[in-house]
C-alpha atoms as a PDB file:
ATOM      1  CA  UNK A   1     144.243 128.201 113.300  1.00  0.00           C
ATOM      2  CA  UNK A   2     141.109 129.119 111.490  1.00  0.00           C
ATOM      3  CA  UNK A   3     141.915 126.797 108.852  1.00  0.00           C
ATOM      4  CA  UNK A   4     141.927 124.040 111.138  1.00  0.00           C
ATOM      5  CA  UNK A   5     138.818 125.140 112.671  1.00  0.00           C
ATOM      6  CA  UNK A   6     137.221 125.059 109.419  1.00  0.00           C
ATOM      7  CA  UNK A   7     138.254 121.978 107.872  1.00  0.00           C
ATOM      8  CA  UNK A   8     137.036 120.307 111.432  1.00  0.00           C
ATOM      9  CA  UNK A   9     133.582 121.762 111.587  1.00  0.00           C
ATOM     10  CA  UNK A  10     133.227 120.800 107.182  1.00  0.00           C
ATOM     11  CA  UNK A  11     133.890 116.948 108.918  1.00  0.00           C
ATOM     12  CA  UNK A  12     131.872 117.336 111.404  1.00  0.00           C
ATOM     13  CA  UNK A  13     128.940 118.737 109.483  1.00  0.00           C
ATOM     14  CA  UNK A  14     127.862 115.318 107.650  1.00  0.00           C
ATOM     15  CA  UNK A  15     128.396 113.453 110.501  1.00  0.00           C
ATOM     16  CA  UNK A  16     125.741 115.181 112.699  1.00  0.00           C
ATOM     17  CA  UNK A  17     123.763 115.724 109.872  1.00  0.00           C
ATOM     18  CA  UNK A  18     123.924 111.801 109.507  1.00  0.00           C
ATOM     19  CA  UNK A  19     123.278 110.775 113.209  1.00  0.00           C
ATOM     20  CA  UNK A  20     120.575 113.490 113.916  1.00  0.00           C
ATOM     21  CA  UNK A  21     118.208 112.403 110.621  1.00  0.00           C
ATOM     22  CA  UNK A  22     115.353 110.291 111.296  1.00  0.00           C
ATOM     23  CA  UNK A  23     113.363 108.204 109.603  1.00  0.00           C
ATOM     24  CA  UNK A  24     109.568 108.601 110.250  1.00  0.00           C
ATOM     25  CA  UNK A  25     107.739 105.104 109.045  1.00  0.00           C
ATOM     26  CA  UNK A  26     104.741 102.972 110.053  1.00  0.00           C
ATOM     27  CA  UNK A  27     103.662  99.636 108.389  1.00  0.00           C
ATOM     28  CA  UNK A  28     100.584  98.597 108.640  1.00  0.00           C
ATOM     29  CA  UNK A  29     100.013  94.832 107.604  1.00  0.00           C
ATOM     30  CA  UNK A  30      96.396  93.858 106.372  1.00  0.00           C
ATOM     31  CA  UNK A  31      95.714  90.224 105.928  1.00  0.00           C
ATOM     32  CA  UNK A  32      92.097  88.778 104.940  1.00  0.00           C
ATOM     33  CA  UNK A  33      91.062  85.611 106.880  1.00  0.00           C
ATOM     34  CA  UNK A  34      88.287  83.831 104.921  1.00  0.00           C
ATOM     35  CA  UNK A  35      87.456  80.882 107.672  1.00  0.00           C
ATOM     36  CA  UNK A  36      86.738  84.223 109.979  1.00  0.00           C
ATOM     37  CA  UNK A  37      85.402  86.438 107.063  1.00  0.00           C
ATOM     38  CA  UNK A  38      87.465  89.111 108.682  1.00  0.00           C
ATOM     39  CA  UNK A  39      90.389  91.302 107.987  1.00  0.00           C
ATOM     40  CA  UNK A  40      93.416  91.807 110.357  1.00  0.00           C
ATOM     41  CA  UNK A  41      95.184  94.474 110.786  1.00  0.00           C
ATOM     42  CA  UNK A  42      98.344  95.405 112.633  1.00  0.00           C
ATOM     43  CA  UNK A  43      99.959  98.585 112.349  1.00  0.00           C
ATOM     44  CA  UNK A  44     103.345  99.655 113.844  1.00  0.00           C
ATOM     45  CA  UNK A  45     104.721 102.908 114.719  1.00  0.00           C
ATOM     46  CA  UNK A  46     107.486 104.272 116.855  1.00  0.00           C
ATOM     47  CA  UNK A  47     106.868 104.254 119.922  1.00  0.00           C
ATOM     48  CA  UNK A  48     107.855 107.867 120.844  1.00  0.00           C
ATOM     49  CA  UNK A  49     106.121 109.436 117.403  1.00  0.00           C
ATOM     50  CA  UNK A  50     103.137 108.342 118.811  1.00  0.00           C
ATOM     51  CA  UNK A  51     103.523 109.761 121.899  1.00  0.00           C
ATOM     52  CA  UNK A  52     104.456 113.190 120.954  1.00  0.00           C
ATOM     53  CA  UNK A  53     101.446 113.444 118.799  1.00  0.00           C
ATOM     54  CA  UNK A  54      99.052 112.329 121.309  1.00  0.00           C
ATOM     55  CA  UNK A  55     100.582 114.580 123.787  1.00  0.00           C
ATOM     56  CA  UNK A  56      99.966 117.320 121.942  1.00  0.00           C
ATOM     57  CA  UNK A  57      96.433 116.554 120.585  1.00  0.00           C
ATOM     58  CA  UNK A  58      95.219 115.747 124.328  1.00  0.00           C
ATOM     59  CA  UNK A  59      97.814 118.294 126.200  1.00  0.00           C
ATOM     60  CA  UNK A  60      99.059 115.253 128.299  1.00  0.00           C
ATOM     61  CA  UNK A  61     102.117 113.820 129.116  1.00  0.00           C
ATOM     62  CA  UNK A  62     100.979 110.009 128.541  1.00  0.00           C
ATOM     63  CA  UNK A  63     104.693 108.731 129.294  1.00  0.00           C
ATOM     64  CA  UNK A  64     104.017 105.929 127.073  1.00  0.00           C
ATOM     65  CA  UNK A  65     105.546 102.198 127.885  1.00  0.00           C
ATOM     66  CA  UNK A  66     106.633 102.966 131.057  1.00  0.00           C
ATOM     67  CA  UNK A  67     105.421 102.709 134.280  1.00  0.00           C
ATOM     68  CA  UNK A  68     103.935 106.243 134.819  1.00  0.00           C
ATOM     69  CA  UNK A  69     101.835 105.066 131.633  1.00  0.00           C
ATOM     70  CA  UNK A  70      97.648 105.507 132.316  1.00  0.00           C
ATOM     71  CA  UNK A  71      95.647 102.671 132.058  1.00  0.00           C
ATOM     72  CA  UNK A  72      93.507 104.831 129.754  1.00  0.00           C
ATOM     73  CA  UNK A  73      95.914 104.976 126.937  1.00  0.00           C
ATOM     74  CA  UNK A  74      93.838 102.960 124.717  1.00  0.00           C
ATOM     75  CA  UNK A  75      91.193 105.217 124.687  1.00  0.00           C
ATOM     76  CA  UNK A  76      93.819 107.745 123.221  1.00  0.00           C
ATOM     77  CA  UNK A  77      95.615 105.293 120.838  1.00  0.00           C
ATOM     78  CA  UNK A  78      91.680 104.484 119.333  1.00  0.00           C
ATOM     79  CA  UNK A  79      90.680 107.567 118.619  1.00  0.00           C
ATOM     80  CA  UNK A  80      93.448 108.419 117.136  1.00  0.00           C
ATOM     81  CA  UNK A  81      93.712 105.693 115.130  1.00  0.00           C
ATOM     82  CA  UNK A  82      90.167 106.351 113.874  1.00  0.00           C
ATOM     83  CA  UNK A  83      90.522 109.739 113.111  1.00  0.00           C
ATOM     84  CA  UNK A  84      93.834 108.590 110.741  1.00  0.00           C
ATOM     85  CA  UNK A  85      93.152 105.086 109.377  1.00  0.00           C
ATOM     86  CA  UNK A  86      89.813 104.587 106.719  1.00  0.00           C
ATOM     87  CA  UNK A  87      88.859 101.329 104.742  1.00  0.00           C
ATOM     88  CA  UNK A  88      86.392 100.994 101.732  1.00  0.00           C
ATOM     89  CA  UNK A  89      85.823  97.875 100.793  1.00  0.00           C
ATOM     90  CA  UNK A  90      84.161  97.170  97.492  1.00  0.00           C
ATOM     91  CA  UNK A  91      83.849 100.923  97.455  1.00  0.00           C
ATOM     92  CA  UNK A  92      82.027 101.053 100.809  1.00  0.00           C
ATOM     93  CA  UNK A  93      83.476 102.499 104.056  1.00  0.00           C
ATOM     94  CA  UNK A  94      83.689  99.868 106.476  1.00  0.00           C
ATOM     95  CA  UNK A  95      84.693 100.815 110.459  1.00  0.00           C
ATOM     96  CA  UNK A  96      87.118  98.251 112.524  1.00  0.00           C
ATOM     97  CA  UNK A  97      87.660  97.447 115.949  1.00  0.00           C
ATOM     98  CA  UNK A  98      90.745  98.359 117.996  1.00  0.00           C
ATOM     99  CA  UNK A  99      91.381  95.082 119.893  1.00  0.00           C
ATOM    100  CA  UNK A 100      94.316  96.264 121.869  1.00  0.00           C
ATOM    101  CA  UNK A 101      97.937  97.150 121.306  1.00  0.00           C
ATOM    102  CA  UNK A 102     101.561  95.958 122.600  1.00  0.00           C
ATOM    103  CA  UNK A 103     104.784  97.576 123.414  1.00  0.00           C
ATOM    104  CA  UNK A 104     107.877  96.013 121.475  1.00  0.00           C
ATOM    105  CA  UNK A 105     110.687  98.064 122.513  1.00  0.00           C
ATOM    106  CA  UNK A 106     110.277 101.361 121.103  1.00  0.00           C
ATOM    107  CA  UNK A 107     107.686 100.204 118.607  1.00  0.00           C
ATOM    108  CA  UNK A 108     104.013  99.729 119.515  1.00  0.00           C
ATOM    109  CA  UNK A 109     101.946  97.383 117.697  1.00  0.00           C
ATOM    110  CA  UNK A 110      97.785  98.256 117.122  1.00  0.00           C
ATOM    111  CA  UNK A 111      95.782  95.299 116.470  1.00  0.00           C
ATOM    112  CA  UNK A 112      92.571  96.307 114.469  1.00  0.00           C
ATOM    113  CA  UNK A 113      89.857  94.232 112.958  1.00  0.00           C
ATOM    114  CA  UNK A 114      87.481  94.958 110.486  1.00  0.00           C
ATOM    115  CA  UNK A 115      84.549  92.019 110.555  1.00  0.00           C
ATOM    116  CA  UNK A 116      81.816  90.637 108.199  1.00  0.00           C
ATOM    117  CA  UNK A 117      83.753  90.664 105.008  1.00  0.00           C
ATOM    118  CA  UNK A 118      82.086  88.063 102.630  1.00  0.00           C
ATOM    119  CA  UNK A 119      85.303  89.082  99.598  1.00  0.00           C
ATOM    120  CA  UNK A 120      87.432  91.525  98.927  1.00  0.00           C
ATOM    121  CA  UNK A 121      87.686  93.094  94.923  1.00  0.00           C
ATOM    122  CA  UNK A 122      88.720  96.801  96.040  1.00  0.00           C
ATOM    123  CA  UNK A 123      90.454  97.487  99.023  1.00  0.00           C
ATOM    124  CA  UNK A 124      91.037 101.527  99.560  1.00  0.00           C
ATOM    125  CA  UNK A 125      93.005 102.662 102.491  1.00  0.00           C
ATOM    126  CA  UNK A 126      93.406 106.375 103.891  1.00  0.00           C
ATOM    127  CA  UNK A 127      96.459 106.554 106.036  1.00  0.00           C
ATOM    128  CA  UNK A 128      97.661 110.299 107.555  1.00  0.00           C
ATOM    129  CA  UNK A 129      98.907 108.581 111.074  1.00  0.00           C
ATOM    130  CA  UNK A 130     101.616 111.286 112.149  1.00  0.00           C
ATOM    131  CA  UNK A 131     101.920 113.360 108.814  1.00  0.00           C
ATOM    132  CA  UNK A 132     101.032 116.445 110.381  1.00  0.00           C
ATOM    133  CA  UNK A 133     103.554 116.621 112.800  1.00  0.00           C
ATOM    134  CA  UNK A 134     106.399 114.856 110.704  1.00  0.00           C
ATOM    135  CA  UNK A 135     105.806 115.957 106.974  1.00  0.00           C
ATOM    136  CA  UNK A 136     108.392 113.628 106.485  1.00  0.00           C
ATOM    137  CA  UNK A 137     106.181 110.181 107.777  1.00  0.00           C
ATOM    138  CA  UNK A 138     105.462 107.590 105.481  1.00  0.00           C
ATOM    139  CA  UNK A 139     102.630 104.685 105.929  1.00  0.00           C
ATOM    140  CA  UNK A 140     103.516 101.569 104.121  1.00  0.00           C
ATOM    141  CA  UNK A 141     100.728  99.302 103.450  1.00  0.00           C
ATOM    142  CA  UNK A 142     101.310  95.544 102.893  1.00  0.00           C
ATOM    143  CA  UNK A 143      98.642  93.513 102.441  1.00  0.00           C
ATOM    144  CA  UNK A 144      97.813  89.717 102.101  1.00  0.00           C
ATOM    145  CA  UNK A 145      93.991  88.932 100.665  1.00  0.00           C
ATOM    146  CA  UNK A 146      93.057  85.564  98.674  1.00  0.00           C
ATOM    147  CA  UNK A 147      97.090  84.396  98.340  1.00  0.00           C
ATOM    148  CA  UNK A 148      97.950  87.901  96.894  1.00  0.00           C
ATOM    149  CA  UNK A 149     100.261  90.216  98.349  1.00  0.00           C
ATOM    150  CA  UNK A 150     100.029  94.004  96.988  1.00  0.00           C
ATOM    151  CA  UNK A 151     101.750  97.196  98.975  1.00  0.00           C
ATOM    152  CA  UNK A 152     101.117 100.821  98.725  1.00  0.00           C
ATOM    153  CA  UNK A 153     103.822 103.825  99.913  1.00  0.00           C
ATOM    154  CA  UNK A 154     101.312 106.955 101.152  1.00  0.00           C
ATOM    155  CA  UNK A 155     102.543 109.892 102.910  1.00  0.00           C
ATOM    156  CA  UNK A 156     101.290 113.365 103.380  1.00  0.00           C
ATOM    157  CA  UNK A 157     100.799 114.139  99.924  1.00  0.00           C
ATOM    158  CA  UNK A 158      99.479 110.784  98.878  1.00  0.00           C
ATOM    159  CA  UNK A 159      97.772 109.760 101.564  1.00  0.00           C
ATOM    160  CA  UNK A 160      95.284 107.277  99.710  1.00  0.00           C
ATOM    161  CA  UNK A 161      95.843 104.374  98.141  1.00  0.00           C
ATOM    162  CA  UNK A 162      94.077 101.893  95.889  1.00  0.00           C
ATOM    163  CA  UNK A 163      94.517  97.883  96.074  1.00  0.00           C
ATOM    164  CA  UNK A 164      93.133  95.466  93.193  1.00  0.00           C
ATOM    165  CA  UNK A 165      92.733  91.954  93.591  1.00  0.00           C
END
């Protein structure tokens, strides 16, 4: 009997071990518009990620994309996203706007824009959204600027990144 109970619970061990891993990813998508002389940004993370950091940092329970949401949220989801997204460009920190998010299931979407960018030779980004409470979290970067498309992987360790164009 012991046997059996064994050789069920070594089966049963990579399948839970399977089901109960997550993955902990954001992308954030940069594009430069040169009729605007802006760059857009949108940024995507899981929707309940999110939500357990912010909880925690503000000691709420902000019951994000549902009904019971505040209206305030924003105010949370910008500061946040200031505190954990920097741009240089051309070696200069540059600040952006945060013009709003939306809700895509259990992803939210941040629309940012950074404005009065005459060209773009250097681009560095800085990128620790959710690393401290999921070591685990990595940021893609994917950006578009003049036609060229260049990505960067950071996470906790490497959590700046260099783009050339």
């Amino acid at each position: 009997m012991k046997i059996k109970h064994f050789f069920l619970l070594f089966l049963l061990i990579p399948i839970f071990a399977f089901t109960l891993h997550k993955y902990y990813l954001s992308l954030t998508q940069i594009e430069f518009n040169n009729s605007s002389k802006s760059i857009e940004v949108i940024t995507n993370v899981f929707v309940d990620d999110i939500e357990t950091v912010l909880n925690k940092i503000n000691a709420k329970d902000l019951r994000l994309n549902t009904k019971k949401e505040p209206a305030d949220s924003d105010i949370y989801f910008e500061k946040y996203l200031k505190n954990h997204i920097q741009f240089k460009i051309n070696n200069k920190a540059v600040s952006f706007d945060y013009l709003g998010k939306e809700y895509d299931g259990d992803i939210v979407y941040f629309y940012l824009e950074i404005k009065n960018v005459t060209s773009i030779q250097i681009l560095e980004i800085e990128n620790t959204l959710l690393v401290t409470e999921f070591p685990k979290q990595q940021n893609l970067i994917k950006s578009k600027v003049n036609g060229k498309h260049k990505s960067l992987l950071l996470t906790k360790k490497k959590n700046k990144g260099l783009l050339k164009y």
